[in-house]
N, C-alpha and C. Protein backbone atom coordinates (compact mmCIF):
# COMPACT_ATOMS: atom_id res chain seq x y z
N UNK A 1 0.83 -1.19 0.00
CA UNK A 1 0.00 0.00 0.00
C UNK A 1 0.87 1.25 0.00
N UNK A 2 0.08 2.45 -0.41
CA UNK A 2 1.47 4.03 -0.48
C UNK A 2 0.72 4.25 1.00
N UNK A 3 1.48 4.96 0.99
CA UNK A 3 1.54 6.30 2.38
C UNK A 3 0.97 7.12 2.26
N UNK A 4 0.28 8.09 2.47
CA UNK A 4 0.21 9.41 2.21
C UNK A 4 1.34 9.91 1.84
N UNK A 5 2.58 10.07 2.47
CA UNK A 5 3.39 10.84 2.00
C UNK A 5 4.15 10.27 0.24
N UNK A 6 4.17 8.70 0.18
CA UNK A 6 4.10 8.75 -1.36
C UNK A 6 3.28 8.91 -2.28
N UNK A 7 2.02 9.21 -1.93
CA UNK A 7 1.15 9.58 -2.75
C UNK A 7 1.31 11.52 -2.84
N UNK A 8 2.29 12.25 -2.18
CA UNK A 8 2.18 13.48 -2.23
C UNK A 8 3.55 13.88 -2.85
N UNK A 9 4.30 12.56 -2.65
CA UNK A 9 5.55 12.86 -3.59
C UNK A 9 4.95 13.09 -5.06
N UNK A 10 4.11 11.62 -5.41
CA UNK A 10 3.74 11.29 -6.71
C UNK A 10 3.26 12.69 -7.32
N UNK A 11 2.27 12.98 -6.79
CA UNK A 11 1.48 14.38 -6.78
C UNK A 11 2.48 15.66 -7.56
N UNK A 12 3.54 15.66 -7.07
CA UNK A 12 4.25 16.95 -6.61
C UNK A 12 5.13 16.80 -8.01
N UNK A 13 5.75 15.09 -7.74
CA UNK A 13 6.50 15.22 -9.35
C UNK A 13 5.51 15.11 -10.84
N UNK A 14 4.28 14.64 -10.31
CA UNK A 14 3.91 15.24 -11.52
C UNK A 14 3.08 16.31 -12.03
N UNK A 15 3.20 17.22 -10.71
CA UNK A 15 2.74 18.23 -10.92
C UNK A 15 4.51 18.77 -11.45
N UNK A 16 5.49 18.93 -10.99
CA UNK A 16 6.88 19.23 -11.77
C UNK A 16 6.85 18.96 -13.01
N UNK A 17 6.64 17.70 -13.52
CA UNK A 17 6.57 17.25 -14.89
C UNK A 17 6.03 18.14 -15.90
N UNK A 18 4.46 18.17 -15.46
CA UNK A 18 3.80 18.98 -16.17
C UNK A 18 3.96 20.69 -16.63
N UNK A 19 4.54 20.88 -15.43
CA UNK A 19 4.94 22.45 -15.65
C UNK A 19 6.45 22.34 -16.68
N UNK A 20 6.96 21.90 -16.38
CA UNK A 20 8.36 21.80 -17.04
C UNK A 20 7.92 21.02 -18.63
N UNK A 21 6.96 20.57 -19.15
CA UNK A 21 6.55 20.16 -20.06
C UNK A 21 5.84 21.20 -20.85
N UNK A 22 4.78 22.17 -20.18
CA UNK A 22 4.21 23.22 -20.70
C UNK A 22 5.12 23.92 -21.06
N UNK A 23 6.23 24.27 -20.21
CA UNK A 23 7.08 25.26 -20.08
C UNK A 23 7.67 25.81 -21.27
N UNK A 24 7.94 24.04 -21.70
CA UNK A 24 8.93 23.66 -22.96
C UNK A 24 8.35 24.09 -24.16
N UNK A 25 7.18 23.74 -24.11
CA UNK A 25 6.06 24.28 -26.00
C UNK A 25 6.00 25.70 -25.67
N UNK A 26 6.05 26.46 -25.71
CA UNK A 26 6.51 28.14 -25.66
C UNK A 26 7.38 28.53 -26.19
N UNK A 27 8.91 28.05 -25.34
CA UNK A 27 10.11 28.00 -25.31
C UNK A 27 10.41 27.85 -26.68
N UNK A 28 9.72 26.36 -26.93
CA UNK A 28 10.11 25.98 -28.57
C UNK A 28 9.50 26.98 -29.14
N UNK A 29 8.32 26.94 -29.29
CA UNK A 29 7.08 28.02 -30.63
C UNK A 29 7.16 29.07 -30.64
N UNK A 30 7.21 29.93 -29.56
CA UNK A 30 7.17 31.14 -29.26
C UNK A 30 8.62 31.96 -29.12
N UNK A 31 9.64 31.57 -28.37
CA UNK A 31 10.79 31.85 -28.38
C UNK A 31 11.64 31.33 -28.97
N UNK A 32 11.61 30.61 -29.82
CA UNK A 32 12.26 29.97 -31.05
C UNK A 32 14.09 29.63 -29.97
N UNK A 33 13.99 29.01 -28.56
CA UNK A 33 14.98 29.31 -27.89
C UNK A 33 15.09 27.31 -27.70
N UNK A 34 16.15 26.54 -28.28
CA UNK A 34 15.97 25.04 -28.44
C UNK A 34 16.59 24.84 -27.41
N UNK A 35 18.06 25.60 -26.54
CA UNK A 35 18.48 25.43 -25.48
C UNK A 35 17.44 25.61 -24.13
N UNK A 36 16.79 26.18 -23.74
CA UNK A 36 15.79 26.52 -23.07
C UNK A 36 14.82 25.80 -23.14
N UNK A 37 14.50 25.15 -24.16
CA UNK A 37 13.28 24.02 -24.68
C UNK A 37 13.44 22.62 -23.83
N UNK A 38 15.11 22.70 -24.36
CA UNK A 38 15.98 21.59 -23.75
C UNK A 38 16.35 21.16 -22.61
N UNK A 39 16.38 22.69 -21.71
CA UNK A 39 16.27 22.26 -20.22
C UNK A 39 14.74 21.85 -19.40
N UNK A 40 13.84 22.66 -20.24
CA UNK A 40 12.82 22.07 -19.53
C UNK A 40 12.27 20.68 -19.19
N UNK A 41 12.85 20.09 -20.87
CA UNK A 41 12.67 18.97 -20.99
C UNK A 41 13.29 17.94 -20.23
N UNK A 42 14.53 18.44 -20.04
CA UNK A 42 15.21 17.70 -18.76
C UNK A 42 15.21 17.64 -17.43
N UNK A 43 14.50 18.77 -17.52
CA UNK A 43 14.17 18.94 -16.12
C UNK A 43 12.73 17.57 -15.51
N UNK A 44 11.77 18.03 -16.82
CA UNK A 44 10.67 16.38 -16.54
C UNK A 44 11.59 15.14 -16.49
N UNK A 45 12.26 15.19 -17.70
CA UNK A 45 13.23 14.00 -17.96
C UNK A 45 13.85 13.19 -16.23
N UNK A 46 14.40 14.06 -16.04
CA UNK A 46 15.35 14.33 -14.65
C UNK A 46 13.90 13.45 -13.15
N UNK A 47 13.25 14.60 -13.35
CA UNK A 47 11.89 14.34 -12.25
C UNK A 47 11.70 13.13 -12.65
N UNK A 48 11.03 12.71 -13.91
CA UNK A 48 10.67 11.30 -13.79
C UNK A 48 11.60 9.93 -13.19
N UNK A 49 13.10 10.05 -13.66
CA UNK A 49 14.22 9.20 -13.28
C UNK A 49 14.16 9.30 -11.41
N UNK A 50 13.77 10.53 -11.20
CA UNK A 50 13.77 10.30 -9.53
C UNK A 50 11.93 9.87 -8.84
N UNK A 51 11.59 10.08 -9.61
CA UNK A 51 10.06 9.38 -9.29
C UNK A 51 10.28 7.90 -8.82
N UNK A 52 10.52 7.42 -10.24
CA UNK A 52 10.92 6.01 -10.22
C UNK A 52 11.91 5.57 -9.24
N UNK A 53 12.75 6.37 -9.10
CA UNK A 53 13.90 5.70 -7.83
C UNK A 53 13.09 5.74 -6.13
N UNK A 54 11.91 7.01 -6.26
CA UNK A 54 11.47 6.71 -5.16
C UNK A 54 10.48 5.46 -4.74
N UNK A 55 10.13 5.13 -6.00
CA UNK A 55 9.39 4.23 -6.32
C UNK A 55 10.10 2.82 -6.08
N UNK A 56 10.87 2.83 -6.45
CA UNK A 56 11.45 1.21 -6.17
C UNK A 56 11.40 0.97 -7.24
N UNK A 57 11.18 1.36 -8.28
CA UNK A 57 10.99 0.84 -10.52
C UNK A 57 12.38 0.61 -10.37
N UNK A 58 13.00 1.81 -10.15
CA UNK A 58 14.32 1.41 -10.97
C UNK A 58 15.79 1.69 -9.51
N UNK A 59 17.01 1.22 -10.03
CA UNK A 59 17.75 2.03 -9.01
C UNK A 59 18.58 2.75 -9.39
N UNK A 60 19.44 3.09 -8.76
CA UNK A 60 21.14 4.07 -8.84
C UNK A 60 21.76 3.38 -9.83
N UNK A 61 22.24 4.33 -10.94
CA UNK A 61 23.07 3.87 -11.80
C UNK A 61 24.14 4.42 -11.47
N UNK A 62 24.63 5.36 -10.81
CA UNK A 62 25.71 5.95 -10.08
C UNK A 62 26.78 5.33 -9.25
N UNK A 63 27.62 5.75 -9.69
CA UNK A 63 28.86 5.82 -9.07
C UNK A 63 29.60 6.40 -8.12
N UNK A 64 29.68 6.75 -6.64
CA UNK A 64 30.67 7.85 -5.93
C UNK A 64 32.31 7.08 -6.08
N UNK A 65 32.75 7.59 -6.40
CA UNK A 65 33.87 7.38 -6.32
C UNK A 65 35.06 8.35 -5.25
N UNK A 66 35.28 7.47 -3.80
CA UNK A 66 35.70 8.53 -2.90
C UNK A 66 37.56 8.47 -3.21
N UNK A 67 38.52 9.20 -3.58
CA UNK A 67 39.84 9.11 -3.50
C UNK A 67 40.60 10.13 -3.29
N UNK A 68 41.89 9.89 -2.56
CA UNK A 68 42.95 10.98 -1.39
C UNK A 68 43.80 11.10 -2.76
N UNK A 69 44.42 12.46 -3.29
CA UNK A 69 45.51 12.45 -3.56
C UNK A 69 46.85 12.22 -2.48
């Protein structure tokens, strides 16, 4: 079963999604600006990859790598 509180994550990133998706058709049509188009898009892009990690879908593809000179 979710939580309340993952059901307000869910909420929140896709309320992020959506704005950063609108954001983007402007950006493109209106400001003829493809870098700016591009971050928005990554920015959903981005939100969704951490949705899912809160989710348990997917995990860390990451690496820390800790080292002393």
């Amino acid at each position: 079963m979710c939580d309340t509180k993952s059901l307000q994550v869910r909420k929140d990133a896709a309320y992020l999604q959506l704005t950063a998706h609108t954001l983007a058709a402007p950006a493109d049509q209106e400001l003829h600006d493809p870098n700016l188009t591009n971050r928005y898009r990554t920015v959903a892009a981005r939100v969704t990859v951490l949705k899912h990690r809160a989710d348990g879908t997917i995990t860390a593809s990451e690496t820390i790598i800790l080292a002393r000179a």
